[in-house]
N, C-alpha and C. Protein backbone atom coordinates (compact mmCIF):
# COMPACT_ATOMS: atom_id res chain seq x y z
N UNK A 1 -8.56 37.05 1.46
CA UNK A 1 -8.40 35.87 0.65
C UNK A 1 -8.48 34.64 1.54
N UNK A 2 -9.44 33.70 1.41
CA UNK A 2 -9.45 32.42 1.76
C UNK A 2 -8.90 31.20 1.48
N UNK A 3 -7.90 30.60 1.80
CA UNK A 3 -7.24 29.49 1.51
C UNK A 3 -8.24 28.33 1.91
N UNK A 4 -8.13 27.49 0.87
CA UNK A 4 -8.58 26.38 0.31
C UNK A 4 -7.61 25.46 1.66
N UNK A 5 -8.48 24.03 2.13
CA UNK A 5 -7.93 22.73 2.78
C UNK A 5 -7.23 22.30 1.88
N UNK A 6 -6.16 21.66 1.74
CA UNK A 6 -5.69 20.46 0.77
C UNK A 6 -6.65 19.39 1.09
N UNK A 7 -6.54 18.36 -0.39
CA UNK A 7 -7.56 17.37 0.05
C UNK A 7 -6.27 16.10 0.93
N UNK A 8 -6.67 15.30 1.29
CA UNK A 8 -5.70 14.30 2.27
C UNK A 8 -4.63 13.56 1.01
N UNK A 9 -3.76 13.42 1.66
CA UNK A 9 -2.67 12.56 1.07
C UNK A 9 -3.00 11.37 0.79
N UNK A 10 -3.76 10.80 1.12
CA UNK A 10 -4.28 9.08 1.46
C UNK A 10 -5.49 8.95 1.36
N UNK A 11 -6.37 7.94 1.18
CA UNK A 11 -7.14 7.61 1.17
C UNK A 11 -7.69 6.14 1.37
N UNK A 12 -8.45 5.74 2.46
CA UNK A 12 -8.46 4.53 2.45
C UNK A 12 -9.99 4.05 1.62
N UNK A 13 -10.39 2.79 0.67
CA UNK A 13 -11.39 2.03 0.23
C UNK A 13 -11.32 1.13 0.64
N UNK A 14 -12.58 0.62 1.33
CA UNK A 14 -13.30 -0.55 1.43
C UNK A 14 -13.69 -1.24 0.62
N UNK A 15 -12.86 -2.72 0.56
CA UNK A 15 -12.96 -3.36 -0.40
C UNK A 15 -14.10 -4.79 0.04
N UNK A 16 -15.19 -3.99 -0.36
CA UNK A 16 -16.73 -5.10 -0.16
C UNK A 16 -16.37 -6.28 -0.96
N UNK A 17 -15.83 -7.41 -0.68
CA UNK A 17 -15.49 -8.52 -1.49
C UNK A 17 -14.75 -9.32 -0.32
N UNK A 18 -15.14 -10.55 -1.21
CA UNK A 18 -14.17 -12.21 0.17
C UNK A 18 -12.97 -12.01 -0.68
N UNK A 19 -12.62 -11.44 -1.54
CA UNK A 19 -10.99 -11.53 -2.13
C UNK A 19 -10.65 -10.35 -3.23
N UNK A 20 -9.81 -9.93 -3.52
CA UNK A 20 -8.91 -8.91 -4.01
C UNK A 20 -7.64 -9.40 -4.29
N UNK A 21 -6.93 -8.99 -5.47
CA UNK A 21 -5.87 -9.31 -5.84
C UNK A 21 -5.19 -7.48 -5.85
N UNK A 22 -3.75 -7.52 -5.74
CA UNK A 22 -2.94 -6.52 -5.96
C UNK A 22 -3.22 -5.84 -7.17
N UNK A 23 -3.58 -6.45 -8.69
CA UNK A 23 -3.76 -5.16 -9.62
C UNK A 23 -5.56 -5.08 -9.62
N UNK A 24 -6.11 -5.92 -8.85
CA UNK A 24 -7.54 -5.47 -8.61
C UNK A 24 -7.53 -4.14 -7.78
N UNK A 25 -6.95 -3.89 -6.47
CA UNK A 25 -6.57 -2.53 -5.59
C UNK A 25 -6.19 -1.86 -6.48
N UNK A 26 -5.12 -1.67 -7.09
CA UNK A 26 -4.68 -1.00 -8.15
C UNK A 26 -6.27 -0.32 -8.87
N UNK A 27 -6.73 -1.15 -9.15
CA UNK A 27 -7.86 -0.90 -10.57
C UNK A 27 -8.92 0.05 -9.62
N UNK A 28 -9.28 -0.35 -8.31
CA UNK A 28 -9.84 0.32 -7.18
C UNK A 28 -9.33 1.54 -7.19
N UNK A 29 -8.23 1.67 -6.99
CA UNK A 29 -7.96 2.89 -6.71
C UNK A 29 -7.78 4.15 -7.92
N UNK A 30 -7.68 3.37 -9.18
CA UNK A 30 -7.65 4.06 -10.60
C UNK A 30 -8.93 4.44 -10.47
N UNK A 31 -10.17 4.01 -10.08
CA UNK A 31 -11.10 4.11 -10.29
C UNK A 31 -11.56 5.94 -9.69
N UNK A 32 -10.78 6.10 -8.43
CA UNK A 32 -10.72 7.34 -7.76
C UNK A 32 -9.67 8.76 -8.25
N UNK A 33 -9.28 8.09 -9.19
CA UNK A 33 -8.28 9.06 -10.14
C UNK A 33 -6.92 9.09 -9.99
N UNK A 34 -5.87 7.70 -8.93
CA UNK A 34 -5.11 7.67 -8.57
C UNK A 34 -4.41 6.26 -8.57
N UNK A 35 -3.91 5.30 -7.62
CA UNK A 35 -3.16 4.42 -7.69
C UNK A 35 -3.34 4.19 -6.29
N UNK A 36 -2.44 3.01 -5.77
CA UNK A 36 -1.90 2.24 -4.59
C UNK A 36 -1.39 3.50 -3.87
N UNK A 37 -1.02 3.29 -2.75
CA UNK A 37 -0.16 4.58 -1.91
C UNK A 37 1.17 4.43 -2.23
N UNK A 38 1.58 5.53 -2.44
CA UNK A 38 3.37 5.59 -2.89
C UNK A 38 3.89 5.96 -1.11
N UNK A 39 4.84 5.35 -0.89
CA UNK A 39 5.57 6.41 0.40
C UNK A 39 7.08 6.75 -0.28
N UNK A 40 6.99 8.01 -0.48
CA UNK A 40 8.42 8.58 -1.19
C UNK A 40 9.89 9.03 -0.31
N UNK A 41 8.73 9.58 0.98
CA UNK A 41 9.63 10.17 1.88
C UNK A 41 9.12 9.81 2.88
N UNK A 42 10.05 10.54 4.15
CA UNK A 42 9.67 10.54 5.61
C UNK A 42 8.27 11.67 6.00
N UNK A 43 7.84 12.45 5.35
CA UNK A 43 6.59 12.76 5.02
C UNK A 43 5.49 12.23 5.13
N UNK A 44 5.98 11.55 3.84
CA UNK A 44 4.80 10.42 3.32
C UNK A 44 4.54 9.52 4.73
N UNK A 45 5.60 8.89 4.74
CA UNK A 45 4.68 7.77 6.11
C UNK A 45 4.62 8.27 7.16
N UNK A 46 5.03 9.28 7.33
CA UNK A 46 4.40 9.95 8.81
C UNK A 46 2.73 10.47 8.18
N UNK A 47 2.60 11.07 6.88
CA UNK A 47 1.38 11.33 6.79
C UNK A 47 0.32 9.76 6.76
N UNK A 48 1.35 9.02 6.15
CA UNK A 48 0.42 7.57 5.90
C UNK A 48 -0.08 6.93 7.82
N UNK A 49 0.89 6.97 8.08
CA UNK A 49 0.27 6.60 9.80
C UNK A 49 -0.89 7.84 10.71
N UNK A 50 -0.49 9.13 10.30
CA UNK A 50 -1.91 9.49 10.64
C UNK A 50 -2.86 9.25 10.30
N UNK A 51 -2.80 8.94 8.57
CA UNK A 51 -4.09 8.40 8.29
C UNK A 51 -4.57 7.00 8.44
N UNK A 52 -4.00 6.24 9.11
CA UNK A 52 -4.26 4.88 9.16
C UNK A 52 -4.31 4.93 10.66
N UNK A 53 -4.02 5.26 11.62
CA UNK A 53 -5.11 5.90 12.74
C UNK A 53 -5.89 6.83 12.99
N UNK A 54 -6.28 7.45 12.34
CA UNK A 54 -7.67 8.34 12.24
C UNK A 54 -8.25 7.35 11.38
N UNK A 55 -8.37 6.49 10.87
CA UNK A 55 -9.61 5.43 10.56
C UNK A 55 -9.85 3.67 11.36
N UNK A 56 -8.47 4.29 12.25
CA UNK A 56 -9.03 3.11 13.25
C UNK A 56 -8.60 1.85 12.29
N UNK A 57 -7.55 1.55 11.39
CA UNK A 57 -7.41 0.86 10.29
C UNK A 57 -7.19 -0.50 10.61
N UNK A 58 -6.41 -0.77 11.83
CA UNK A 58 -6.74 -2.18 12.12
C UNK A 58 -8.07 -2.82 12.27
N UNK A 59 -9.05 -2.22 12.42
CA UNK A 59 -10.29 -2.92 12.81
C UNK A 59 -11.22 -2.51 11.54
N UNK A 60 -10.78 -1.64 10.38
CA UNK A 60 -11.32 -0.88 9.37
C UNK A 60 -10.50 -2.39 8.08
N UNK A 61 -9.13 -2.24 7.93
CA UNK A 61 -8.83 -2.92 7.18
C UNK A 61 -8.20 -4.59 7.16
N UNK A 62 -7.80 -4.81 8.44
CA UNK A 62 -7.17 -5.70 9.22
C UNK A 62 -5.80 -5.65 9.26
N UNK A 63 -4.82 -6.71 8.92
CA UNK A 63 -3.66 -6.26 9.48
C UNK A 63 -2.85 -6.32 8.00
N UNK A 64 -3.48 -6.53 7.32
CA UNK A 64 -2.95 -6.71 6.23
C UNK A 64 -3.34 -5.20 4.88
N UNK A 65 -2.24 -4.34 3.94
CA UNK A 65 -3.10 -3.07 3.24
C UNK A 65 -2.15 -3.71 2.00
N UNK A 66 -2.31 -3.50 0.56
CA UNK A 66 -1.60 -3.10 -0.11
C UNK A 66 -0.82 -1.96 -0.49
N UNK A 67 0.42 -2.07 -0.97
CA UNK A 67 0.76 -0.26 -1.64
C UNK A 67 1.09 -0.61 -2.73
N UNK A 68 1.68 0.56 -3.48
CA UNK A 68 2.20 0.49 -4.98
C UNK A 68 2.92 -0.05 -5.09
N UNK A 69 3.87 -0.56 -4.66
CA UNK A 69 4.52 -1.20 -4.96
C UNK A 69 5.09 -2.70 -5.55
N UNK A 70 5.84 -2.76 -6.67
CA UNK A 70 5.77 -3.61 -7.09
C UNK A 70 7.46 -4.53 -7.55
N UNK A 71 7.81 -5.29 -7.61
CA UNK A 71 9.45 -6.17 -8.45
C UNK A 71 8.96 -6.78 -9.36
N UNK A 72 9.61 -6.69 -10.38
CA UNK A 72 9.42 -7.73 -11.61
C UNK A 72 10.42 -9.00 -11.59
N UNK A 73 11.13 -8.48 -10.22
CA UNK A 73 12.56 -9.99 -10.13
C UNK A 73 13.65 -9.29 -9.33
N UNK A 74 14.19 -10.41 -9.31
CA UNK A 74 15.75 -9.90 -8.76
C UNK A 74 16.16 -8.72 -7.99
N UNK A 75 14.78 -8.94 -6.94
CA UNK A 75 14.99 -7.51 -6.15
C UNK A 75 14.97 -6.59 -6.18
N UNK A 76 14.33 -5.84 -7.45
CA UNK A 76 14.34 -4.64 -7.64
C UNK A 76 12.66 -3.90 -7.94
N UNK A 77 12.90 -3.08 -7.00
CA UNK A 77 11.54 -2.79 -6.76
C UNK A 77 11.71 -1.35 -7.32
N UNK A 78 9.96 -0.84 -7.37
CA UNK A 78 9.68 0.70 -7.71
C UNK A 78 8.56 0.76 -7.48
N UNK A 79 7.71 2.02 -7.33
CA UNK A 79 6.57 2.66 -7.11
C UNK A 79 6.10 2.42 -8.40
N UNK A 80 4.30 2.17 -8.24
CA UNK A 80 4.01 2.87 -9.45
C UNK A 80 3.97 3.72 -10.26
N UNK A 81 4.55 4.95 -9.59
CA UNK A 81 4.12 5.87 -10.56
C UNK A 81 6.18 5.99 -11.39
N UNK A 82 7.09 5.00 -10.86
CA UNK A 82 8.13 5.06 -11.55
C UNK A 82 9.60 4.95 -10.75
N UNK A 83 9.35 5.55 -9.76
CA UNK A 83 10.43 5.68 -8.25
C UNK A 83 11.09 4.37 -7.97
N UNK A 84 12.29 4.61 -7.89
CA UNK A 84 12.53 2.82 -7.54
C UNK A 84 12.89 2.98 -5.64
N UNK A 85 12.77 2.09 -5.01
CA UNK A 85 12.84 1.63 -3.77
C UNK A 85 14.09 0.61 -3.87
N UNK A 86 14.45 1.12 -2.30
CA UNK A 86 16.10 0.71 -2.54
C UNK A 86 15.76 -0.65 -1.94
N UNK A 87 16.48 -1.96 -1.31
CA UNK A 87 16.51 -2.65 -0.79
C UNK A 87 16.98 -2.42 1.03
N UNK A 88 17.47 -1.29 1.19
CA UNK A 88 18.16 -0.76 2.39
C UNK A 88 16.46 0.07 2.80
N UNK A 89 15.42 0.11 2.04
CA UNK A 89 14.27 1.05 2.32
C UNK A 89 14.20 0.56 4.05
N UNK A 90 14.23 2.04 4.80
CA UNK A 90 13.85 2.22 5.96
C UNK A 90 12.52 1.37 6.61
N UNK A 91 11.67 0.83 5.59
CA UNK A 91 10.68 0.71 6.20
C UNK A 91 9.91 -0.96 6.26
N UNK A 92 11.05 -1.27 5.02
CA UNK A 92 11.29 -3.36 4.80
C UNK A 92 11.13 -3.63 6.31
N UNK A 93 10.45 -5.04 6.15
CA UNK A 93 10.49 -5.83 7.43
C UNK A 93 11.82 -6.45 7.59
N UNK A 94 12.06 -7.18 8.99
CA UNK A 94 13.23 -7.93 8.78
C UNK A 94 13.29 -8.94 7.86
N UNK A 95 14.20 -8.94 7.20
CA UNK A 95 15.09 -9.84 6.27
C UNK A 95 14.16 -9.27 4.29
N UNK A 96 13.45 -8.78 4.52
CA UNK A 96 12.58 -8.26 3.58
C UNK A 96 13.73 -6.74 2.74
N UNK A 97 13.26 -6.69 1.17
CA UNK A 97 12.57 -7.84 0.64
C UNK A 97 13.43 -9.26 0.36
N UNK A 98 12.56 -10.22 0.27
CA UNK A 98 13.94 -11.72 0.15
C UNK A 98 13.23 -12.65 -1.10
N UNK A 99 12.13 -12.37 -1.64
CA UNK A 99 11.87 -13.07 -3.32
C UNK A 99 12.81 -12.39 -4.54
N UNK A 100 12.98 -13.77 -4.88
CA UNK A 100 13.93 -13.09 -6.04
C UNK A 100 13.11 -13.38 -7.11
N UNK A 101 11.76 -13.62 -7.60
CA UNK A 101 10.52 -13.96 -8.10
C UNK A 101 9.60 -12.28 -8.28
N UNK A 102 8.94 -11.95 -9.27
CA UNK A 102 7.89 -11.26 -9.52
C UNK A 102 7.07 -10.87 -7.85
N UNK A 103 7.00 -9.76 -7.40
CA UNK A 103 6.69 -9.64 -6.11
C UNK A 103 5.98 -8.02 -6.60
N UNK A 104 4.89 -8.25 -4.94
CA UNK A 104 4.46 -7.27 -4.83
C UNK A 104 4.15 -6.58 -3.51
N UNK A 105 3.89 -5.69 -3.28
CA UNK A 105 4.13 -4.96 -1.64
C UNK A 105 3.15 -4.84 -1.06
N UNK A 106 3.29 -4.98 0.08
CA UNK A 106 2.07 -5.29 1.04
C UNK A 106 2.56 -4.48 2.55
N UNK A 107 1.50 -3.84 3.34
CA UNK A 107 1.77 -3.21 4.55
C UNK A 107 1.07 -4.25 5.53
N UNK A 108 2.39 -4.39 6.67
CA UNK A 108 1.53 -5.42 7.83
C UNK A 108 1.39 -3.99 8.84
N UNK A 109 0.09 -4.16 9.85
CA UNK A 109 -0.48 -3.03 10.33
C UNK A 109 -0.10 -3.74 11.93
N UNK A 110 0.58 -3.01 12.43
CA UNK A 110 0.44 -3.08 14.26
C UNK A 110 -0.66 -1.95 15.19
N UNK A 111 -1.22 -2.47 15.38
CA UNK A 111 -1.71 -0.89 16.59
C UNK A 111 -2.58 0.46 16.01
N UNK A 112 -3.10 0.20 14.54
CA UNK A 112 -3.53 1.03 14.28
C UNK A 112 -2.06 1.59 13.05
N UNK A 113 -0.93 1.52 13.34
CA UNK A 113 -0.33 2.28 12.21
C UNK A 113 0.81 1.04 11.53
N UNK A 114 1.15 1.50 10.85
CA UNK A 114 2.30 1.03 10.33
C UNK A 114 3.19 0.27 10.60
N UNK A 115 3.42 -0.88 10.63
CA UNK A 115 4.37 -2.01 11.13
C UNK A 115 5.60 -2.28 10.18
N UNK A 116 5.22 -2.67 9.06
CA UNK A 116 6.27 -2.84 8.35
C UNK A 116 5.81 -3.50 6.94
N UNK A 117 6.90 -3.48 5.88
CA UNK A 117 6.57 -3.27 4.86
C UNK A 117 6.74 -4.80 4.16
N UNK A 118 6.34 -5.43 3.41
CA UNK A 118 6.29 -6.95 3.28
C UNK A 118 6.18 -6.92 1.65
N UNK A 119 7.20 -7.88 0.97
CA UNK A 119 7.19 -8.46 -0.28
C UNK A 119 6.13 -9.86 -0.42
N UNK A 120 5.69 -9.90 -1.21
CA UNK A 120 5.08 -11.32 -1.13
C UNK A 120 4.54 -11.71 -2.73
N UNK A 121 4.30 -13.27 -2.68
CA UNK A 121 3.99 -13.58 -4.30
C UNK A 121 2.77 -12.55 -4.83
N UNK A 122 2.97 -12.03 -6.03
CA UNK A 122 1.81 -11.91 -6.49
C UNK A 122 1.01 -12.38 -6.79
N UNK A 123 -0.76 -11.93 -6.52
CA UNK A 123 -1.68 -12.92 -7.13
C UNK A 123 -2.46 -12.81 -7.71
N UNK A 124 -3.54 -13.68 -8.61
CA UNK A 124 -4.48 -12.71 -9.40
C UNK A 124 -5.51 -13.15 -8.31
N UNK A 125 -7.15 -12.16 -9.13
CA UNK A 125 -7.84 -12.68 -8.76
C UNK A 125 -8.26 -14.37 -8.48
N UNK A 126 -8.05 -15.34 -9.21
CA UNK A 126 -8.67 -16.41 -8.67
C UNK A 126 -8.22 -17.12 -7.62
N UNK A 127 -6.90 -16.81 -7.38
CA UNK A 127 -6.48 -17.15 -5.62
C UNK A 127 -6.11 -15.98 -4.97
N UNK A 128 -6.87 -14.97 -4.83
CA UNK A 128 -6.58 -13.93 -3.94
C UNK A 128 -6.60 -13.93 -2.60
N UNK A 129 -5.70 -13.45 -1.59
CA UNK A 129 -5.50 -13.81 -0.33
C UNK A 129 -6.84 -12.83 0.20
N UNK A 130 -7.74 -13.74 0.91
CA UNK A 130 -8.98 -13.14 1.98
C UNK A 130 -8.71 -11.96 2.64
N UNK A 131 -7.33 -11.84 3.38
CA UNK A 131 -7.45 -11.54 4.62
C UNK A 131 -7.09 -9.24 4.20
N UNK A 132 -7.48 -9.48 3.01
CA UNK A 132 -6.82 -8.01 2.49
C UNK A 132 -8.28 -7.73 2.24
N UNK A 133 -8.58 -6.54 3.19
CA UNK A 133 -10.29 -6.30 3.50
C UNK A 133 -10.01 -4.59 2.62
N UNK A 134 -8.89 -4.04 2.22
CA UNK A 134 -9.22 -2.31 1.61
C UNK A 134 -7.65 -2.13 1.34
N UNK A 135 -7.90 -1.08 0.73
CA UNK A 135 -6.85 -0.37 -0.17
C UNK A 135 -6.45 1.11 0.43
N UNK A 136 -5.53 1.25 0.37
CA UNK A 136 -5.02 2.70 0.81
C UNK A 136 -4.33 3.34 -0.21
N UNK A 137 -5.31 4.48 -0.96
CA UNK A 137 -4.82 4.92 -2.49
C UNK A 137 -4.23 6.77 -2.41
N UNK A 138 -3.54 6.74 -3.18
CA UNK A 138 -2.69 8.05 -3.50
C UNK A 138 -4.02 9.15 -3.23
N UNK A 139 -4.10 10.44 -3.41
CA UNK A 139 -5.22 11.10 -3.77
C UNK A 139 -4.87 12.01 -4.73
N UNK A 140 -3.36 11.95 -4.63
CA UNK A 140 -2.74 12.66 -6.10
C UNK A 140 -2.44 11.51 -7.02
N UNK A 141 -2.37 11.83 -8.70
CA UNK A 141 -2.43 10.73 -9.92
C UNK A 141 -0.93 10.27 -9.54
């Protein structure tokens, strides 16, 4: 009997465009049968940093990725697919998250992996921040 590879946990898209908004990535990544990247566990972002150096992601996406994540206010965050994220999350930048405003989650990239995890305004497309070159999407729904 031959066992089957799993397919990867992650997935990164190249987002061919001068701008992208957070539920545009989103819509990107629906498009592949999935969502934003969830990190649930200590798993997860150990699997998320292998995969964001095996694509060389600083120079692939820049320093800036989106994830699923999202607040509707008052600090309280959750995954897309429903999970809520604590404010104590291991993986917040310093003083993060600190909007008490509609927010959405963003990964700042050091070195190829994972730096830390960043709240910031949400935006739509018509002022979408440049500097967010791809998406890093679930590969499970």
């Amino acid at each position: 009997m031959q066992l089957g590879v799993p397919p990867p946990r992650y997935q990164a898209v190249y987002v061919d465009m001068n701008q992208t908004s957070h539920d545009h990535a989103q819509s990107i990544c629906e498009n592949f049968g999935s969502g934003l990247a969830t990190v649930l566990d200590q798993l997860d972002f150990e699997t998320l940093n292998t995969t964001l150096k095996d694509i060389n992601a600083q120079e692939f996406c820049g320093t800036r990725i989106y994830l699923g994540g999202k607040s509707p206010g008052n600090k309280t965050w959750s995954w897309r697919t429903g999970e809520s994220i604590s404010n104590d999350w291991a993986h917040w930048g310093p003083n993060d998250p600190n909007l008490n405003t509609a927010a959405c989650m963003r990964m700042m990239l050091g070195s190829d992996s994972w730096m830390e995890a960043r709240d910031y305004y949400c935006i739509t497309d018509k002022n979408a921040i440049t500097s967010f070159k791809c998406c890093i999407c679930d590969t499970l729904p």
